[in-house]
Each structure stands twice: as structure tokens, then as C-alpha cells.
Protein backbone atom coordinates (compact mmCIF):
# COMPACT_ATOMS: atom_id res chain seq x y z
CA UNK A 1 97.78 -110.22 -31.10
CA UNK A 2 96.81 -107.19 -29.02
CA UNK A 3 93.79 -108.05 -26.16
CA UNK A 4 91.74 -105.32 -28.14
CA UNK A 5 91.54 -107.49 -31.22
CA UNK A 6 90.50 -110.57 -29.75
CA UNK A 7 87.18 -111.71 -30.27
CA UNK A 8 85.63 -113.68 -27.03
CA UNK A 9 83.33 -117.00 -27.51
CA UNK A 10 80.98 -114.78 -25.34
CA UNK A 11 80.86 -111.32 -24.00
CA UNK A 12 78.52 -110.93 -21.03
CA UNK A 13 80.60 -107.64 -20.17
CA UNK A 14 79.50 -104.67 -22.62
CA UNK A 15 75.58 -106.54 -22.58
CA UNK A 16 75.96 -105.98 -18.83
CA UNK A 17 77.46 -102.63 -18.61
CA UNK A 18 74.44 -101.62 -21.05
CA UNK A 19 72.40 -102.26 -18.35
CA UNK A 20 74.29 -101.36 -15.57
CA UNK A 21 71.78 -98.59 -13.89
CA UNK A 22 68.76 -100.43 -15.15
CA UNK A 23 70.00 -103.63 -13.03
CA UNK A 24 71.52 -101.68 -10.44
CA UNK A 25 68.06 -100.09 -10.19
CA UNK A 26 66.45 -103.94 -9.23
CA UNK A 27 69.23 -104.31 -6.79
CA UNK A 28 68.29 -101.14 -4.76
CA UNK A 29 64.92 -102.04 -5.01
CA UNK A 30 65.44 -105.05 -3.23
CA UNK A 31 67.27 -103.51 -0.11
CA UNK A 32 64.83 -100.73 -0.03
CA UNK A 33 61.85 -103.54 0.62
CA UNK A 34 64.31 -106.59 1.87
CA UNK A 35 62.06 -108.26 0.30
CA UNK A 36 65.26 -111.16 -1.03
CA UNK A 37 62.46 -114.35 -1.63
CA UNK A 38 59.72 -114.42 -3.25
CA UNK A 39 57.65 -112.12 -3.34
CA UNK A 40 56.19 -109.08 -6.57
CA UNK A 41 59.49 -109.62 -8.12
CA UNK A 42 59.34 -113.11 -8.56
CA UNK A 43 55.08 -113.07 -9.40
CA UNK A 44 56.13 -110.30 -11.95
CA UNK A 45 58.46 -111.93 -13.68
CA UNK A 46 56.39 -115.43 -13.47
CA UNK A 47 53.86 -114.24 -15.11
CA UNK A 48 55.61 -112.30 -17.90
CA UNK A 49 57.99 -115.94 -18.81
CA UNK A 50 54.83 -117.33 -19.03
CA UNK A 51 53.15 -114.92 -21.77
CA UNK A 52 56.21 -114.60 -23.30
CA UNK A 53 56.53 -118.56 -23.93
CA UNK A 54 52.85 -118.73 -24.59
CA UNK A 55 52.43 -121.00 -21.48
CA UNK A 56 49.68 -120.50 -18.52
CA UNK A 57 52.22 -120.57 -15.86
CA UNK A 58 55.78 -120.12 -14.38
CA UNK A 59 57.53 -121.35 -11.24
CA UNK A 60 60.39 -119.51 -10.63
CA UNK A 61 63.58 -121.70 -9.32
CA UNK A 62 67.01 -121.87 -8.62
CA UNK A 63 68.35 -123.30 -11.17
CA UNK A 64 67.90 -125.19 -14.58
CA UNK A 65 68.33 -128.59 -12.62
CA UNK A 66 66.43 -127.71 -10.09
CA UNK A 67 63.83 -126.84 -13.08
CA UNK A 68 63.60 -130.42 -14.85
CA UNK A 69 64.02 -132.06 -11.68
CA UNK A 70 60.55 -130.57 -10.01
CA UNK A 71 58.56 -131.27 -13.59
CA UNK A 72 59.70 -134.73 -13.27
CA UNK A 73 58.52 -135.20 -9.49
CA UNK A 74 55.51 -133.24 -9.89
CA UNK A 75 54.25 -135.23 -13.14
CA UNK A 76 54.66 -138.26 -11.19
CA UNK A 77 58.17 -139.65 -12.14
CA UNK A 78 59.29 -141.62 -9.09
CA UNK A 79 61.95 -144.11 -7.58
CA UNK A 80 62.58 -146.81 -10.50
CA UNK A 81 61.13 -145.20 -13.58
CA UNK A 82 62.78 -144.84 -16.45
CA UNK A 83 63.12 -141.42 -18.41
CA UNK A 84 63.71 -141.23 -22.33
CA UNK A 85 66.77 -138.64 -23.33
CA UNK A 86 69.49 -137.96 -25.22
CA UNK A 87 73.03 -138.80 -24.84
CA UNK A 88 74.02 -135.47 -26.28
CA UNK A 89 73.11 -133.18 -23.64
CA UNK A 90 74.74 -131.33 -20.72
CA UNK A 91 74.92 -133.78 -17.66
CA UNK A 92 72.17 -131.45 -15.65
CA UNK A 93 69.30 -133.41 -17.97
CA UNK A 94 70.44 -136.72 -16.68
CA UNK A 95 71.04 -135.43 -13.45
CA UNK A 96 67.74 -134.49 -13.15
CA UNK A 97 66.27 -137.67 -14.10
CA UNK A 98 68.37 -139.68 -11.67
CA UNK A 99 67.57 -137.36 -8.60
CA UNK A 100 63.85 -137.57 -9.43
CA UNK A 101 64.50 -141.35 -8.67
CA UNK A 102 64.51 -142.37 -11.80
CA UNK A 103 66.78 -144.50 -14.71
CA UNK A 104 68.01 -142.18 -18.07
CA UNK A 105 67.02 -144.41 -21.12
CA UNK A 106 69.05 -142.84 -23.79
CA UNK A 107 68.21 -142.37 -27.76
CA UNK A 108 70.46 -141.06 -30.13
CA UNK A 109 70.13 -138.08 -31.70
CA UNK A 110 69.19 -136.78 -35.72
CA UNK A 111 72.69 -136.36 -37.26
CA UNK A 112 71.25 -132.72 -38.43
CA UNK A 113 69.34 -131.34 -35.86
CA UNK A 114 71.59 -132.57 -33.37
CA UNK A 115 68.33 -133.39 -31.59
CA UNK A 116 66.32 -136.37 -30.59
CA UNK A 117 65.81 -138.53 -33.56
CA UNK A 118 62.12 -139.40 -33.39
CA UNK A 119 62.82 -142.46 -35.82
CA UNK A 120 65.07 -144.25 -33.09
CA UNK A 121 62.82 -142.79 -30.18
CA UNK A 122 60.30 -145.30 -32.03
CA UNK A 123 62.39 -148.28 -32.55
CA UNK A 124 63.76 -148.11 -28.87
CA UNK A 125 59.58 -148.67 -27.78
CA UNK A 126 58.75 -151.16 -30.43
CA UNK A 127 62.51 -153.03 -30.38
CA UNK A 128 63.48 -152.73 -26.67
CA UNK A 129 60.43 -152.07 -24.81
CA UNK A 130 57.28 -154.19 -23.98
CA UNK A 131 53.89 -153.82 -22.30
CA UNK A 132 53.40 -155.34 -18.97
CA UNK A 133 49.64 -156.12 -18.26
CA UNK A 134 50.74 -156.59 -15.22
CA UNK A 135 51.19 -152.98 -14.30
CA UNK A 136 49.79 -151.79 -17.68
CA UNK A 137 52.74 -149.87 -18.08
CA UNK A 138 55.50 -150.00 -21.41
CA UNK A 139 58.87 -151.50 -19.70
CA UNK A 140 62.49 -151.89 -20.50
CA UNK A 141 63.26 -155.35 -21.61
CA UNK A 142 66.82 -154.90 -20.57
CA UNK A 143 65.80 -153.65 -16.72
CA UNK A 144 62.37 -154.59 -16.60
CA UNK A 145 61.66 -151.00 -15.43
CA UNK A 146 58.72 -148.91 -16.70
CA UNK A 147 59.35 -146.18 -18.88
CA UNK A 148 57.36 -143.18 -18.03
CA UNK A 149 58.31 -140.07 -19.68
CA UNK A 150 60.35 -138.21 -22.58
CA UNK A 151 62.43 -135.30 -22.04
CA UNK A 152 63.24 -133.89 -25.84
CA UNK A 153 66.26 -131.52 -25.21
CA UNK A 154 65.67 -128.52 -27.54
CA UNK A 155 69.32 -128.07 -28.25
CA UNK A 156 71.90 -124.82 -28.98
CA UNK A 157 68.36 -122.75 -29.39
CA UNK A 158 66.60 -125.17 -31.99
CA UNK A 159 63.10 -127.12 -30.73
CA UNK A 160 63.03 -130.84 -31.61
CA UNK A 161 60.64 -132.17 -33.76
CA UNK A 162 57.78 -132.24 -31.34
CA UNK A 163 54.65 -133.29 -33.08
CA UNK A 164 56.04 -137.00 -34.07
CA UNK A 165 57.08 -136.69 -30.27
CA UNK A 166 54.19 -135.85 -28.90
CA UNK A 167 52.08 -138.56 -31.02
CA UNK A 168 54.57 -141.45 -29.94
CA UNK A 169 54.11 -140.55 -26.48
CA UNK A 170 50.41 -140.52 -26.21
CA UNK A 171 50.41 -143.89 -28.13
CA UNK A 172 52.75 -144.96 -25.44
CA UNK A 173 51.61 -142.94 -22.03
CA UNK A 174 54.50 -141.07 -21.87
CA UNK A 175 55.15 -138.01 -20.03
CA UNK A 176 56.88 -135.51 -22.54
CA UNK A 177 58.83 -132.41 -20.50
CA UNK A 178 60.66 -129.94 -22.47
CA UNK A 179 64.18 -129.52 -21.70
CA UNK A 180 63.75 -125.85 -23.16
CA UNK A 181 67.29 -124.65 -21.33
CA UNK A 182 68.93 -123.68 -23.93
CA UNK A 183 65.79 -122.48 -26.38
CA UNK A 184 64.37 -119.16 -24.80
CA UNK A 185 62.34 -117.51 -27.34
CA UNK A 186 62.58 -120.30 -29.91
CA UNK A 187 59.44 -121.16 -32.02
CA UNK A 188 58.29 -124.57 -34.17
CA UNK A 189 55.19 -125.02 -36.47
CA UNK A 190 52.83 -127.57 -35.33
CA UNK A 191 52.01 -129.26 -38.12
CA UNK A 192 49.13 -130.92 -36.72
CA UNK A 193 47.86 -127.14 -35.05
CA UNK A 194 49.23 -125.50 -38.02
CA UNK A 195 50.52 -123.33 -35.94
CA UNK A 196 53.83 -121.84 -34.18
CA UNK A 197 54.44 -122.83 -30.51
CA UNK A 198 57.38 -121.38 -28.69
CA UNK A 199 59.35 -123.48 -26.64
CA UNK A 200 57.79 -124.21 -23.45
CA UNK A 201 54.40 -124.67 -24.43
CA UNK A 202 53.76 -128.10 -26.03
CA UNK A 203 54.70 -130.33 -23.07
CA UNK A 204 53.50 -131.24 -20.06
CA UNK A 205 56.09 -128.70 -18.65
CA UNK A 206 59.23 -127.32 -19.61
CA UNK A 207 62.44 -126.68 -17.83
CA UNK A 208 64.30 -123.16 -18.52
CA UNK A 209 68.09 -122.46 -17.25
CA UNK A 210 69.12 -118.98 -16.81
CA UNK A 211 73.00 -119.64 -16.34
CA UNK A 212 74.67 -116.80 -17.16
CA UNK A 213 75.80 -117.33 -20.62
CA UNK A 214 72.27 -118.19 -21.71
CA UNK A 215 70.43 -116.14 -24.08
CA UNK A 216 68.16 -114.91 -21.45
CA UNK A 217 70.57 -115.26 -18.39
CA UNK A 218 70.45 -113.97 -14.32
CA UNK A 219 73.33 -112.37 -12.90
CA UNK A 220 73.76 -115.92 -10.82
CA UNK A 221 71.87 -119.39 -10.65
CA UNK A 222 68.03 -119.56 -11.95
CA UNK A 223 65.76 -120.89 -13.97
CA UNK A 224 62.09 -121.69 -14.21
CA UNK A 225 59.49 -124.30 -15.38
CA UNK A 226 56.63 -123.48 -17.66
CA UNK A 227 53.16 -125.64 -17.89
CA UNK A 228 49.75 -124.78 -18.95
CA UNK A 229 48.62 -127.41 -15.90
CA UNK A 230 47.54 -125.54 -13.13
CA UNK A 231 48.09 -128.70 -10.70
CA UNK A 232 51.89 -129.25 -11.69
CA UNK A 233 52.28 -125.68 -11.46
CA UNK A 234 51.01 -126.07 -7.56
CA UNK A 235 52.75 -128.84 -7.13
CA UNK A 236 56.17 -127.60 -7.85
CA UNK A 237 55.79 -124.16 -6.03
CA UNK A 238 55.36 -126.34 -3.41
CA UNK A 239 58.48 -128.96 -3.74
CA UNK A 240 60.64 -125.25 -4.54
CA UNK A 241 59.68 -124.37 -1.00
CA UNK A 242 60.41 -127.29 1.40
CA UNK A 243 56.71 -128.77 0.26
CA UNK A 244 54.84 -125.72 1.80
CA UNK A 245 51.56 -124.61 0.09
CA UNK A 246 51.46 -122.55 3.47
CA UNK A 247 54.24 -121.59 6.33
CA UNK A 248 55.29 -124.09 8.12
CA UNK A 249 52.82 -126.81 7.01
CA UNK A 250 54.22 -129.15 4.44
CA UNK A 251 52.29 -131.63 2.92
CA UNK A 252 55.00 -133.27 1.14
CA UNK A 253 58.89 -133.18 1.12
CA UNK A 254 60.02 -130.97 -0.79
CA UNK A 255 63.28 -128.76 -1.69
CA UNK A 256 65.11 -125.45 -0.67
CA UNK A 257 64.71 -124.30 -5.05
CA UNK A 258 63.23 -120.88 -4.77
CA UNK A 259 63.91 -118.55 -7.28
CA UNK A 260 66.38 -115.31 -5.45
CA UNK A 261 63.70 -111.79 -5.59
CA UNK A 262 67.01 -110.07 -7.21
CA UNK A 263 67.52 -112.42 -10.00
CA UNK A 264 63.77 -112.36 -10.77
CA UNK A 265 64.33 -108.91 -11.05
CA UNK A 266 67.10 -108.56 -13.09
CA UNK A 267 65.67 -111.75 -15.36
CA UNK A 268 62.49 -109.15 -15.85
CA UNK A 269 65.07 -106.32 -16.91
CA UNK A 270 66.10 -108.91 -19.46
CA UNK A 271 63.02 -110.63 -21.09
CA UNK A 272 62.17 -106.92 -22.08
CA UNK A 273 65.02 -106.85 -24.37
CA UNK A 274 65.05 -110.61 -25.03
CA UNK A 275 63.34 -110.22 -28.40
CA UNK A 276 65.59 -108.07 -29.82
CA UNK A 277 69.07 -110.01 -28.58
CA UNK A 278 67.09 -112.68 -30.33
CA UNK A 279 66.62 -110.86 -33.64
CA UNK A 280 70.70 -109.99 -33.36
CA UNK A 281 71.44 -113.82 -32.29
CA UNK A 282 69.36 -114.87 -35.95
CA UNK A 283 70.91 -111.95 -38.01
CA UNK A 284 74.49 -113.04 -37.01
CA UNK A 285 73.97 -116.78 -37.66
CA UNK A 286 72.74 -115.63 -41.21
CA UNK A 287 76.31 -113.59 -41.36
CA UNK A 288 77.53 -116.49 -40.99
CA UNK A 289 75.73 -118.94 -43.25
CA UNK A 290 76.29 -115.85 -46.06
CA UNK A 291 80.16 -115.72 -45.56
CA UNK A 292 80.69 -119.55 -45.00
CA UNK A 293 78.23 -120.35 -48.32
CA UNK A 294 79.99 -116.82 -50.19
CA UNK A 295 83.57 -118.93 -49.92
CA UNK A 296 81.89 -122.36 -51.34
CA UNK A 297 83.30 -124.29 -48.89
CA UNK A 298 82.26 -127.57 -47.38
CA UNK A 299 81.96 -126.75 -43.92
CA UNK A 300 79.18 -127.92 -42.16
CA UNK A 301 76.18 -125.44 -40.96
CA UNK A 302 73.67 -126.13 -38.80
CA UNK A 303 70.54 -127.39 -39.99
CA UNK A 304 66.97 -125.79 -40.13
CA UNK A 305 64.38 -127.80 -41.20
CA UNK A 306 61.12 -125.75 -42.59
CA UNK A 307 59.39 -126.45 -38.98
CA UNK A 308 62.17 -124.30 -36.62
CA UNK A 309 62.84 -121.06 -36.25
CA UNK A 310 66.07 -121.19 -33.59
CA UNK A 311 66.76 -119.03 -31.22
CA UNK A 312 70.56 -119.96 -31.82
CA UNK A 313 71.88 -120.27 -28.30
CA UNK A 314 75.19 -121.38 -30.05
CA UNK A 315 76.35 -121.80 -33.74
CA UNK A 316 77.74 -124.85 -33.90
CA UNK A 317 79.74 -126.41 -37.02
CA UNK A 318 81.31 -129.93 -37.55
CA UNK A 319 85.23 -130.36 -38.30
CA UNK A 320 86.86 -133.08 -38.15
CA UNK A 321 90.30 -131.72 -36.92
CA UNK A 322 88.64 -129.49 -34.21
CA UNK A 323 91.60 -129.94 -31.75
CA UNK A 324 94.09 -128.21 -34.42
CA UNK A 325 91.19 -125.77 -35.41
CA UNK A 326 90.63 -124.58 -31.80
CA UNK A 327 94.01 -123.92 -31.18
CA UNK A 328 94.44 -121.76 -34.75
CA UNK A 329 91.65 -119.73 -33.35
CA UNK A 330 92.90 -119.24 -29.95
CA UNK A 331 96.50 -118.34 -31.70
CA UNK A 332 94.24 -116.00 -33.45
CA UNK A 333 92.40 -114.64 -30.29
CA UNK A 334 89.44 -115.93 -31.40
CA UNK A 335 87.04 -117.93 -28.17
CA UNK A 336 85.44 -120.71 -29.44
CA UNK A 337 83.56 -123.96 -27.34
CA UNK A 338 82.48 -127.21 -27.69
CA UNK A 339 79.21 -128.55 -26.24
CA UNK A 340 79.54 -131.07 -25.49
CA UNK A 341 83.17 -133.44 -26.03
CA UNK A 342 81.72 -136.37 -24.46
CA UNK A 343 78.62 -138.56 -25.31
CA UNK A 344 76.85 -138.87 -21.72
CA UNK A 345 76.60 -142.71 -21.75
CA UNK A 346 80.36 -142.49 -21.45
CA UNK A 347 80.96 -140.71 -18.93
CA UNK A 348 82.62 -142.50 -15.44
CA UNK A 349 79.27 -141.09 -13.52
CA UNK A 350 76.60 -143.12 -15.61
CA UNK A 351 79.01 -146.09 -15.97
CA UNK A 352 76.90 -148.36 -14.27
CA UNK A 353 74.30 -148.29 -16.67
CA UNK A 354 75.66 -150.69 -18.80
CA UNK A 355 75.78 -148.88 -22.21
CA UNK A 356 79.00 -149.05 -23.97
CA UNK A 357 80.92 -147.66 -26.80
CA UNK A 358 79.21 -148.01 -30.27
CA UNK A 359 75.67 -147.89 -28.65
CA UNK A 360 74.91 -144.06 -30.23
CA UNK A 361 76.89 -144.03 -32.88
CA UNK A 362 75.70 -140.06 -34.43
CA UNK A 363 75.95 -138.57 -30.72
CA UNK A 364 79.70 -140.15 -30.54
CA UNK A 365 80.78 -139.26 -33.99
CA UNK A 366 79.19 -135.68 -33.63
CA UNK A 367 81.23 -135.28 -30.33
CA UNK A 368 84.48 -135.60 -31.90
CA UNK A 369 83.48 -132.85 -34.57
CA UNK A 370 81.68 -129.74 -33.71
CA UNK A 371 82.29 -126.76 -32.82
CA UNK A 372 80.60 -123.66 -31.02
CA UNK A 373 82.01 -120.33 -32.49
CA UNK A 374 81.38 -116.76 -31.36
CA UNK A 375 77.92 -116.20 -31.00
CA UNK A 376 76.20 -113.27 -29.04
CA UNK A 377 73.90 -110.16 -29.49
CA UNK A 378 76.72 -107.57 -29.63
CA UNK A 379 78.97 -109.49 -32.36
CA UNK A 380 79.64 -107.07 -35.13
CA UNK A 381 79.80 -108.11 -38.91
CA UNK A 382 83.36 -107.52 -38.88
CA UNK A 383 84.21 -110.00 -36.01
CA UNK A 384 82.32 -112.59 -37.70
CA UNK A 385 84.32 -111.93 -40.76
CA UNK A 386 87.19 -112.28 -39.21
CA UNK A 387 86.38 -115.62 -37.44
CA UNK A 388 85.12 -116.83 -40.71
CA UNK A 389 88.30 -115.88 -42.17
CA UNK A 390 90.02 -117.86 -39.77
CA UNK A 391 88.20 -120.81 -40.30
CA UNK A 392 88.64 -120.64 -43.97
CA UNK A 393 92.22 -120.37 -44.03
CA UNK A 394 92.50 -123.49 -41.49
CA UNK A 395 90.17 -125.50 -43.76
CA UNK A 396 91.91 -124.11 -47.24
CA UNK A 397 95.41 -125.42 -45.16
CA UNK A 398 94.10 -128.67 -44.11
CA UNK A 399 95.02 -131.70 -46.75
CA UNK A 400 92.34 -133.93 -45.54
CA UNK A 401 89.22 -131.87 -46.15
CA UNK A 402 88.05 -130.89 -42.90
CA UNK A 403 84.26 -130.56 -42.22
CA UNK A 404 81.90 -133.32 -43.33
């Protein structure tokens, strides 16, 4: 298999030498002003995030982490709360939650969406949890802690359901932050607006990574939080800068987070073109549904139910012999990822939270199964093809029927 014809899980090269001048451009800026923190760069591209989620503002930080971690502290979540998420989520949700001082409750998942079931989200209040008129909060009956807040992961580029989300948590006083990192520019119909929201406008706030590989990424570490409430939006410029609203007076403790002037910069470059790398993202997942639903097999798309329109971050499919898949592709030259191989209630570092094997029994089972093919804004219909073909002639070889 010659380099030429392989076919990478993601190609951040030719996007990147499309822009080359028009990036090297921000970088010259910079040294012609040394202007390196803050500053227009990072205003401009605040305020165009925050139009372009349909938010009121943006607060440019270092990272996605450092994102989800300033909603939390600066909506109140403190030492000995408990947070609602997911156990089928990168680690840097959790993380988040546990340097904000507070406990990760998890739920498990929809087995289609792949994203918070709302069901279960509702059982785990009524079943588990209790209120304590003694500090008129909703607690944990297993750690007696309160539980203060919901962070819905919006995940591979799909929102979750957040009406039913929203409802439950106002019912139970809950704190709802978007985990949005991997959902730039997706969209869901608010059934009870009758309306479409884009990610990053129906919670309190909403925490945005731009890692590299995401669909609107920096050339580095960054990310952002969005929020229509003017207060959290003071409150976290203020923990992103060492708890300064002014030099050298801090009010509060805060963080070294600040959003880098150059990757503001180059992040503005970006969101100019993000709608149409989002057009190409849904075009090639609907190459794919087309070639996948042309052969009649049984593999396993992902799911859109009538109230998302994805942004498809990844395109993810369930198999159950992914090990033997993965390495046919890779024989083939063909990239492909899984996100993510293991649930996070079983990982060593959140051990000591007691859950066990068993406990989410869709985000353990999905673990073992999918799988993230080639996805990105450059793939041609001929690559896909190809990949598809691959796929085909693994399942077509495969005695046991592979996807579910």
C-alpha cells in the first residue's frame, strides 16, 4: 500500500496549508503589536463565538478543561457537591467536575444517541436521590452529598436531548452546563420554544474545546465558555486571570486560563469558514449513510432523532469485532479511532468512587463496539468509498454478523 493511497482518520495538514498565509497573516500581526494576551484579538473573536452560537457572551480560555471547570466554579459548584454526567465521555468532563471540588454522579447514556439518557437521569433523582430540608437541597443517598448541577455532554457533534433536561433540572434546582466540546455549530429544536438553538445557548453556560482535531480547532490549546448571564460571564474572566477584574487586585482566587492573542486569532480565521467545513462534515456523513444503506447491510449508523441536526465531530459505527476490523483497515491504510474504549467509572483514576462493573450497562457494551471512521471537511467521495468498501468486505467475511 503506497503512503499516497492511504486515507488518514484526520487530516489537519492540506486544511492548514489552505490557510497557510491567512494564519501566517494573525501570527505577524501579533509580533507587529506584541500584543500575546488578551487583548482586540481575543474581544474579536469573543464576541463573534458568541453570535455565532447564538449566546450573549464568550470567555476566551486555555483550554476545554479549563472551560467546564470555570462554568462550574462560577455557577456556584463548590467543595463536596455532586455533578450529574456521563460515563461515556473523555476524562476532561470529569476532570473538571472533580477540580471544581466537586463528586461526578454518573448516568448512563441512550443506546442511540450515545448521549445522556434523560429516562435514567430521572430515575437516578427519584430512585437514588432525596431532599434534605435540612439544607433544602436534593442529595445522594449513597454519599449524602448534594447534587447541584448537570453537565449533558453533546457528544461526536450531536446535542442531547435538552428540553426533558432542562425541565428535570428546574424541577430539581439543578445547574445544567453544556459540555458543547465536541458540538461547534450543532443545532436542536426546542420543542417547548419551537425553535432551533445551537449548542451553547440553552444552559447556564457551555464549555467549548478547540483541540486541534476539533471541528473548529486552534493551532494549540483553547477553548471558550458561552452564557447569556452577564454575571458568570464576569465571574469567569475573572477566575481565567488569577481572579483580577483589575491589575493586581484580585477579589477571589482564581487561575492562570487565559485564552493565547494568537490562537484567538487564528480561531477567528477559522469560525469564518466554520460553516462551510460544517456543510462538508454533514454531506460526507450522508456519503456514508447512502453507501452503507446502498449495500443493505446491518451495520450500525448513528442515530438522528427529528430534534438534531449534528455537526458530526466524528462518525461513529458499532461492530462487534472492532479489534479485527481496525487492524483490516490499518492493513488497508485506512485511520480509524475509537472514542472512547473505556467507560469512565472504570477507570484506575475514579476508582474510589465505588461504582463497579455492570453499573452502566449501554456505556460498557457501547465501549466494546464502536468505531470512529474517517471523518473531515476535505474527505473526497472516493475515499469514503473506499473505506466503506473496506468495511463491507470485513463484515461480508465475518461469520458472526458483525454490527448490531
Amino acid at each position: 500500500m503506497s503512503a499516497a493511497a492511504a486515507i488518514p482518520f484526520l487530516d489537519l495538514v492540506s486544511l492548514h496549508e489552505a490557510m497557510k498565509e491567512e494564519l501566517c497573516g494573525v501570527f505577524r500581526s501579533a509580533l507587529g503589536t506584541a500584543g500575546f494576551i488578551g487583548g482586540p484579538m481575543v474581544q474579536d473573536f469573543e464576541n463573534a463565538f458568541a453570535q455565532y452560537c447564538g449566546a450573549d457572551y464568550c470567555v476566551g480560555v486555555g483550554s476545554g478543561t479549563d472551560a467546564l471547570r470555570f462554568a462550574l466554579i462560577a455557577a456556584g459548584v463548590k467543595q463536596g457537591d455532586m455533578v450529574i454526567t456521563v460515563p461515556h465521555t473523555f476524562i476532561a468532563t470529569t476532570e473538571a467536575i472533580s477540580q471544581a471540588g466537586a463528586q461526578p454522579a454518573f448516568v448512563d447514556i441512550d443506546e442511540r444517541t450515545f448521549n445522556l439518557d434523560v429516562r435514567k437521569l430521572r430515575t437516578y433523582l427519584e430512585r437514588d436521590c432525596c431532599f434534605d430540608d435540612r439544607i433544602g437541597k436534593t442529595v445522594d443517598r449513597r454519599t449524602g452529598k448534594p447534587v447541584v448541577a448537570v453537565v449533558p455532554v453533546h457528544l461526536y457533534g450531536q446535542m442531547a436531548d435538552m428540553d426533558p433536561i432542562l425541565e428535570i433540572a428546574e424541577q430539581y434546582e439543578l445547574i445544567v452546563i453544556e459540555d458543547a466540546s465536541q458540538a461547534h455549530g450543532a443545532e436542536y429544536f426546542s420543542r417547548k420554544e419551537n425553535r432551533w438553538r445551537k449548542a451553547g445557548s440553552m444552559g447556564a453556560a457551555a464549555a467549548f474545546s478547540f483541540y486541534p482535531g476539533k471541528n473548529l480547532g486552534a493551532c494549540g490549546e483553547a477553548g471558550a465558555v458561552t452564557t447569556n448571564d452577564l454575571d458568570l460571564a464576569q465571574k469567569m474572566r475573572m477566575l481565567r486571570d488569577h481572579g483580577q477584574a483589575k491589575k493586581y487586585y484580585h477579589d477571589i482566587e482564581g487561575y492562570n486560563g487565559r485564552l493565547d492573542a494568537i490562537q484567538a486569532g487564528i480561531l477567528s480565521a477559522k469560525l469564518k469558514h466554520l460553516p462551510d467545513w460544517t456543510r462538508s462534515r454533514i454531506e460526507a456523513a450522508k456519503r456514508y449513510r447512502e453507501l452503507f444503506e446502498y449495500a443493505h447491510t446491518d451495520v450500525s449508523l448513528p442515530y438522528e432523532p427529528f430534534w438534531a441536526k449534528p455537526s458530526y465531530h466524528l462518525f461513529v459505527v458499532r461492530v462487534s469485532n472492532r479489534e479485527e476490523l481496525i487492524a483490516h483497515l490499518s492493513s488497508c491504510g485506512i485511520g480509524s479511532g475509537i472514542h472512547y474504549p473505556v467507560p469512565l467509572h472504570l477507570q484506575n483514576a475514579y476508582r474510589g468512587l465505588g461504582y463497579r462493573e455492570g453499573d452502566f450497562p449501554v456505556s460498557e457494551k457501547l465501549a466494546k463496539e464502536i468505531l470512529s471512521l474517517p471523518l473531515f471537511p476535505e474527505i473526497t467521495a472516493e475515499q469514503q468509498s473506499r473505506v466503506v468498501g473496506e468495511v463491507l468486505t470485513f463484515v461480508m467475511s465475518e461469520p458472526a454478523g458483525v454490527l448490531q
